[in-house]
PDB file of N, CA and C in Angstrom:
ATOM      1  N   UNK A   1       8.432  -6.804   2.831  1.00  0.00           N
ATOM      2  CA  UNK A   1       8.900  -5.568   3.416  1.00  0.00           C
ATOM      3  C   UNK A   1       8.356  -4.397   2.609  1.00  0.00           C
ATOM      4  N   UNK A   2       7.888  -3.384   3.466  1.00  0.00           N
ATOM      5  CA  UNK A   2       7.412  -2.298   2.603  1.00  0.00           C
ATOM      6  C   UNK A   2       8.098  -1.542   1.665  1.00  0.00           C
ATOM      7  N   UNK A   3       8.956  -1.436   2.016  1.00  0.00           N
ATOM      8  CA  UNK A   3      10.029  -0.647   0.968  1.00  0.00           C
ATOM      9  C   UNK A   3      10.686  -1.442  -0.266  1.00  0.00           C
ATOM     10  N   UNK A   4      10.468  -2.503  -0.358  1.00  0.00           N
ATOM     11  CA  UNK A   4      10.834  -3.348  -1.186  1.00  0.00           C
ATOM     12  C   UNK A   4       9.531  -4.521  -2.153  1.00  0.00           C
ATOM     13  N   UNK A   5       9.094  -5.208  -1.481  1.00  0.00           N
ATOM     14  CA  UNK A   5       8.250  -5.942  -2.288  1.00  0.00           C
ATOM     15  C   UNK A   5       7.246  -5.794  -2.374  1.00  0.00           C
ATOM     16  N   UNK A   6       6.679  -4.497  -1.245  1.00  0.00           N
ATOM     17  CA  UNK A   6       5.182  -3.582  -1.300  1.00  0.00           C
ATOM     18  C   UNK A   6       5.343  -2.601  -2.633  1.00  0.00           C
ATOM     19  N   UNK A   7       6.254  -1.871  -2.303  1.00  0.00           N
ATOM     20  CA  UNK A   7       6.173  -0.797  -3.195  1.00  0.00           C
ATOM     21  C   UNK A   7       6.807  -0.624  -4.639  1.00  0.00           C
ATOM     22  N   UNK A   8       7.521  -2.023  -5.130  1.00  0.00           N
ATOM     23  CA  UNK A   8       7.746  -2.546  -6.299  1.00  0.00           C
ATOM     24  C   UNK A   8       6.781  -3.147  -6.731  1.00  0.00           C
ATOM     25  N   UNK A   9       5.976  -3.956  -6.391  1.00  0.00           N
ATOM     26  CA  UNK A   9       4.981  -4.566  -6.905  1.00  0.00           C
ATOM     27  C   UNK A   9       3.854  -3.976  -7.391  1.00  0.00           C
ATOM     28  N   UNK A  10       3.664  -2.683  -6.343  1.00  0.00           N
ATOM     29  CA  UNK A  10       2.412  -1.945  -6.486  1.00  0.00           C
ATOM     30  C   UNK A  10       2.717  -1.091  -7.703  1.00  0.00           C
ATOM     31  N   UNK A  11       3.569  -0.589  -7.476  1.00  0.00           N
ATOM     32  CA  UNK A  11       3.596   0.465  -8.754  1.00  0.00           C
ATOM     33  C   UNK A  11       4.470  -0.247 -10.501  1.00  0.00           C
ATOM     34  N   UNK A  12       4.798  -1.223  -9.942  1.00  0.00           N
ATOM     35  CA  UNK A  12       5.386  -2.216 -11.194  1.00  0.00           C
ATOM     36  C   UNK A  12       4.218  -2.094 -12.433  1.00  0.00           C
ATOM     37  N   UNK A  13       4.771  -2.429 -13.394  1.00  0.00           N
ATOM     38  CA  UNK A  13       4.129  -2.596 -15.133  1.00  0.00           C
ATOM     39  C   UNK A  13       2.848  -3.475 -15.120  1.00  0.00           C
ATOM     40  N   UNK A  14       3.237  -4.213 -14.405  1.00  0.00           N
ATOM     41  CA  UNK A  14       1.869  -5.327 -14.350  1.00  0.00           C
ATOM     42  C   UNK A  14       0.735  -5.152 -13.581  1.00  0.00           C
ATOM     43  N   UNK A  15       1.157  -4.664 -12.678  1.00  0.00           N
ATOM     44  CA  UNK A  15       0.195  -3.438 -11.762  1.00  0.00           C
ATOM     45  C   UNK A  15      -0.790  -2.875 -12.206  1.00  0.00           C
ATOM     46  N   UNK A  16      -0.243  -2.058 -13.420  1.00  0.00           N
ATOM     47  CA  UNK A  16      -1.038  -0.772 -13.866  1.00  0.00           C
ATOM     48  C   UNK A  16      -2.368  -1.227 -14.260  1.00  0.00           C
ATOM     49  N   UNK A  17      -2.831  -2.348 -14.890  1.00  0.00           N
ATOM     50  CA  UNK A  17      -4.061  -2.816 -15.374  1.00  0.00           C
ATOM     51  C   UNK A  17      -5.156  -3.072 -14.160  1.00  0.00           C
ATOM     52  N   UNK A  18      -4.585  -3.047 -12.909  1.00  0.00           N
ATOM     53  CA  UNK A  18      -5.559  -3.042 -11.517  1.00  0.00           C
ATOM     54  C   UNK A  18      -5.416  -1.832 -10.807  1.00  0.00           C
ATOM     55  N   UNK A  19      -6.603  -1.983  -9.804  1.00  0.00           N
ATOM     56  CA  UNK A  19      -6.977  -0.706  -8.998  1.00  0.00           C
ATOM     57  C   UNK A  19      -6.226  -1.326  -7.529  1.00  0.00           C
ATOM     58  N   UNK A  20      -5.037  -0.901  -7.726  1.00  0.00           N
ATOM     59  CA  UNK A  20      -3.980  -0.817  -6.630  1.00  0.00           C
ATOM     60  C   UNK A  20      -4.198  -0.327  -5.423  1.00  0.00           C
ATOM     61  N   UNK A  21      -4.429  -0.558  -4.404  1.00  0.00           N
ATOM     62  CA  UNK A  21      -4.352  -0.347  -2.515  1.00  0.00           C
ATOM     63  C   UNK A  21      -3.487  -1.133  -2.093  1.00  0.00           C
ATOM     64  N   UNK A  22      -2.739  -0.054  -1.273  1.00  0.00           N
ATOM     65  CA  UNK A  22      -1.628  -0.859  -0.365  1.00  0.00           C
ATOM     66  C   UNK A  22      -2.588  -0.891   1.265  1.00  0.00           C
ATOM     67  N   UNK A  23      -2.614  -1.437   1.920  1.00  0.00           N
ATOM     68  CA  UNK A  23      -3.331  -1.427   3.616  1.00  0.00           C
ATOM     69  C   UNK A  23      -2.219  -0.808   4.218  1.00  0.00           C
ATOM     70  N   UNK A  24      -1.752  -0.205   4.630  1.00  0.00           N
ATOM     71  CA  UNK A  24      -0.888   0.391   5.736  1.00  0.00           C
ATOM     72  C   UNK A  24      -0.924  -0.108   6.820  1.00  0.00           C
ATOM     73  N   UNK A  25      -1.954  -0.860   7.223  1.00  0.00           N
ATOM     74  CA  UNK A  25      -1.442  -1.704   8.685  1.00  0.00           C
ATOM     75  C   UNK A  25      -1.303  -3.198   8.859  1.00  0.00           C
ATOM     76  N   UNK A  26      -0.849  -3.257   7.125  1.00  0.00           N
ATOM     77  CA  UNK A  26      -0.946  -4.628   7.443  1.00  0.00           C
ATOM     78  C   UNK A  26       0.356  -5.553   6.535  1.00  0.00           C
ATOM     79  N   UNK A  27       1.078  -4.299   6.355  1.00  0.00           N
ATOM     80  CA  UNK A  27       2.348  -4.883   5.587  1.00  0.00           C
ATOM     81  C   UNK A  27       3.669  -3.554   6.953  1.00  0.00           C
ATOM     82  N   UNK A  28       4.610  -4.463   6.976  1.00  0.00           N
ATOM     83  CA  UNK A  28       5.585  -3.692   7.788  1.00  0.00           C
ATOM     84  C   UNK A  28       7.160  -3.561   7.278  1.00  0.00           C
ATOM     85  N   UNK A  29       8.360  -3.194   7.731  1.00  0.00           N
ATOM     86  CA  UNK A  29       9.476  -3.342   7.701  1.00  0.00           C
ATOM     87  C   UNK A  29      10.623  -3.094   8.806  1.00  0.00           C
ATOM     88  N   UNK A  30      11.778  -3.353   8.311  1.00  0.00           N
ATOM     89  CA  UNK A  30      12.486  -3.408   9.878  1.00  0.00           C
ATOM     90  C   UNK A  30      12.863  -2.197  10.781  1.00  0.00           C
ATOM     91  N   UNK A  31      11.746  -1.423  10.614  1.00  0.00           N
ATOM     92  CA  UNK A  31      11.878  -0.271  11.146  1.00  0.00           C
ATOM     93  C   UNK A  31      10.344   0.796  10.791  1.00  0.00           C
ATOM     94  N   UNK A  32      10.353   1.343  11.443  1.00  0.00           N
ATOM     95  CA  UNK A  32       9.287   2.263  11.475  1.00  0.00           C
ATOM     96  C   UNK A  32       9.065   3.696  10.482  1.00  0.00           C
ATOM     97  N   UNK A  33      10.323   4.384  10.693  1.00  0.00           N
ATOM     98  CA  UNK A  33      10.742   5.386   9.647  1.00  0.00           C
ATOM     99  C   UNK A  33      11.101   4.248   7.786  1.00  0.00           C
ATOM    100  N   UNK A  34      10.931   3.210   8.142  1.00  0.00           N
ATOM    101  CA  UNK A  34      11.587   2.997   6.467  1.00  0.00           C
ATOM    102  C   UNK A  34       9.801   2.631   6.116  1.00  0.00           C
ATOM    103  N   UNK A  35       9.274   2.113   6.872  1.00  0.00           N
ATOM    104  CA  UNK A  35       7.842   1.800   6.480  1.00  0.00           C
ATOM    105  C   UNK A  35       6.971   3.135   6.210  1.00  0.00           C
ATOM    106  N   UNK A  36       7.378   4.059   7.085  1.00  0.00           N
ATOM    107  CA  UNK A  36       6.547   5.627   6.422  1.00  0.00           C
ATOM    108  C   UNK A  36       7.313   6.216   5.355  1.00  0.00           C
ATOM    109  N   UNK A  37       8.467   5.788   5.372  1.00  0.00           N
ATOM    110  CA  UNK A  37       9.227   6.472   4.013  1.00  0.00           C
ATOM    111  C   UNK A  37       8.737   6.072   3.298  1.00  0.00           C
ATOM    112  N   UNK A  38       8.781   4.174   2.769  1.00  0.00           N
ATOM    113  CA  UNK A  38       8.144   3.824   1.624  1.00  0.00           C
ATOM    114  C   UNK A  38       6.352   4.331   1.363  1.00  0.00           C
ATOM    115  N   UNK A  39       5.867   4.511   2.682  1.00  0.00           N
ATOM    116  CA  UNK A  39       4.348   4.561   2.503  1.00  0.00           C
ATOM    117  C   UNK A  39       4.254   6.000   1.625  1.00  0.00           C
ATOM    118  N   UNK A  40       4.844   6.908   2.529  1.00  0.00           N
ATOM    119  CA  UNK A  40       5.277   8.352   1.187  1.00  0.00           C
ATOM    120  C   UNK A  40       5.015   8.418  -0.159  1.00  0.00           C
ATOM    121  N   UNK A  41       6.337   7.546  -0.171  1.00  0.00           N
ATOM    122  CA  UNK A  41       6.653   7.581  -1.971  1.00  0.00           C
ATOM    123  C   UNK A  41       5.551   7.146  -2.809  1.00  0.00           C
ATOM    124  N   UNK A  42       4.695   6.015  -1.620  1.00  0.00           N
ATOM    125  CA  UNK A  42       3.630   5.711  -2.613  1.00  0.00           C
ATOM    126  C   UNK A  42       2.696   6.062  -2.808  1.00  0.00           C
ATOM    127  N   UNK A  43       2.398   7.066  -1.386  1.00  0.00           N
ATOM    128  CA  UNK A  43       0.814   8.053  -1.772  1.00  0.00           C
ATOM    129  C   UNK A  43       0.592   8.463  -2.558  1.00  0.00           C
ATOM    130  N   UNK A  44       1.312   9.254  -3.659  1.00  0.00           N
ATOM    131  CA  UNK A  44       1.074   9.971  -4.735  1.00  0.00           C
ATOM    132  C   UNK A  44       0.704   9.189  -5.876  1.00  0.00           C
ATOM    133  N   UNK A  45       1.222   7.914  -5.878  1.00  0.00           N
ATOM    134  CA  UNK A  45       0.380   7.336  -7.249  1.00  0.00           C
ATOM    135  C   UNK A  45      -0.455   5.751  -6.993  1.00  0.00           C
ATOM    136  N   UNK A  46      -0.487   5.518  -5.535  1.00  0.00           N
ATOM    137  CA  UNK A  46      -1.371   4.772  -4.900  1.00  0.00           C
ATOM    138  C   UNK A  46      -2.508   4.921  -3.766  1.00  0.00           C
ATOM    139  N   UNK A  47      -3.578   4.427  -3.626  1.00  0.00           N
ATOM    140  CA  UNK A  47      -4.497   4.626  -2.584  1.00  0.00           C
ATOM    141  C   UNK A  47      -3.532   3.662  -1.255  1.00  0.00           C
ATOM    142  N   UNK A  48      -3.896   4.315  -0.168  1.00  0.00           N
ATOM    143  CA  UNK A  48      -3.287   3.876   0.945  1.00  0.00           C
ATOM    144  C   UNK A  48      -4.212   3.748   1.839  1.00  0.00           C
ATOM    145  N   UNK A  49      -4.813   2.648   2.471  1.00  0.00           N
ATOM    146  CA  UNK A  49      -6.065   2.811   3.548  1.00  0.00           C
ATOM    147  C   UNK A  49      -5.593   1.849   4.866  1.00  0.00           C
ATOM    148  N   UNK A  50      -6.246   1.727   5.288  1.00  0.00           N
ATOM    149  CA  UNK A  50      -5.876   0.730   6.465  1.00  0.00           C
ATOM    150  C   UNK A  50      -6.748  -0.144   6.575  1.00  0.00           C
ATOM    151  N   UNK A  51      -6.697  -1.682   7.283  1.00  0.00           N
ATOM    152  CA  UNK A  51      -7.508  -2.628   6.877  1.00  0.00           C
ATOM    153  C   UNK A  51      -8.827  -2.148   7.262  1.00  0.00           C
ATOM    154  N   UNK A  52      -9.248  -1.511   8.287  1.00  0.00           N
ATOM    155  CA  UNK A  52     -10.509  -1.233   8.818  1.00  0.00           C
ATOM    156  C   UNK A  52     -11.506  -0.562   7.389  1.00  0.00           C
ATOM    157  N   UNK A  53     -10.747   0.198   6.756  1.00  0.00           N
ATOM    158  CA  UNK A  53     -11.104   1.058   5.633  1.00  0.00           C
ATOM    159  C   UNK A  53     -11.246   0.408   4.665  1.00  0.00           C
ATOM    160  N   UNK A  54     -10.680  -0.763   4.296  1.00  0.00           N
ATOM    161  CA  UNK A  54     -10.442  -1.377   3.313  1.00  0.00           C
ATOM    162  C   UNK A  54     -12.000  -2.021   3.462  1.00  0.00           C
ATOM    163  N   UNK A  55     -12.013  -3.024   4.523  1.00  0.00           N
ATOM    164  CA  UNK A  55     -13.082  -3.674   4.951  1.00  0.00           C
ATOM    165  C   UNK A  55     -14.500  -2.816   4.734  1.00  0.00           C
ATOM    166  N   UNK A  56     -14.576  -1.758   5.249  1.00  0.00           N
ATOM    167  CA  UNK A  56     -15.467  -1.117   5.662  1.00  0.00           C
ATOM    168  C   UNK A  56     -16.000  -0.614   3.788  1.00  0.00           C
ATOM    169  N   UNK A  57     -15.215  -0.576   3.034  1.00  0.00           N
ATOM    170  CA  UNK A  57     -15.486  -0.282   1.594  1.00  0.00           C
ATOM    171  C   UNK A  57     -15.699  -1.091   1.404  1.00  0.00           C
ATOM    172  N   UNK A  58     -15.011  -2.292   1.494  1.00  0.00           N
ATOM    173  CA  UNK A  58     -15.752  -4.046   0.488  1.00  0.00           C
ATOM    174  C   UNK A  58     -17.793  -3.982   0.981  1.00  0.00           C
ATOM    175  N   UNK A  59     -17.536  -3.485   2.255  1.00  0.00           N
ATOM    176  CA  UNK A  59     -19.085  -3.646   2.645  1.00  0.00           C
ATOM    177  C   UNK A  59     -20.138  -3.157   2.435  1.00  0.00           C
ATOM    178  N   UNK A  60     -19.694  -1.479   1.733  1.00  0.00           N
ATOM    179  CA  UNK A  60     -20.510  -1.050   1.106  1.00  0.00           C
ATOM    180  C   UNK A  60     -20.528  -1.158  -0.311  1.00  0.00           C
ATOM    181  N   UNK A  61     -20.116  -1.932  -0.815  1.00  0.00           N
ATOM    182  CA  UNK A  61     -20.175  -2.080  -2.491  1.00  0.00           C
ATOM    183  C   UNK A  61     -21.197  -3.523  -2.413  1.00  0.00           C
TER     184      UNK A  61
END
């Protein structure tokens, strides 16, 4: 769930030593407003892309 085991994990202690992306379309929760709430909180100290974006970067590296 996004608000919970997305956005604890990502920004958690153990985290910090990797280059953190959450996909936004590919993790959800039981509701729509709690999945943009959590996505919020995490823009500011995470990259947020969507799988297309994600993909589309693995391909140019």
């Amino acid at each position: 769930m996004t608000q919970n085991c997305v956005t604890h994990t990502a920004i958690s202690e153990q985290a910090k030593e990797y280059d953190v992306e959450v996909l936004t379309d590919v993790c959800t929760t039981v509701s729509e407003m709690l999945h943009l709430i959590a996505l919020n909180a995490l823009a500011p100290r995470i990259k947020l892309l969507d799988a297309k974006q994600a993909l589309l970067s693995l391909q140019s590296n």
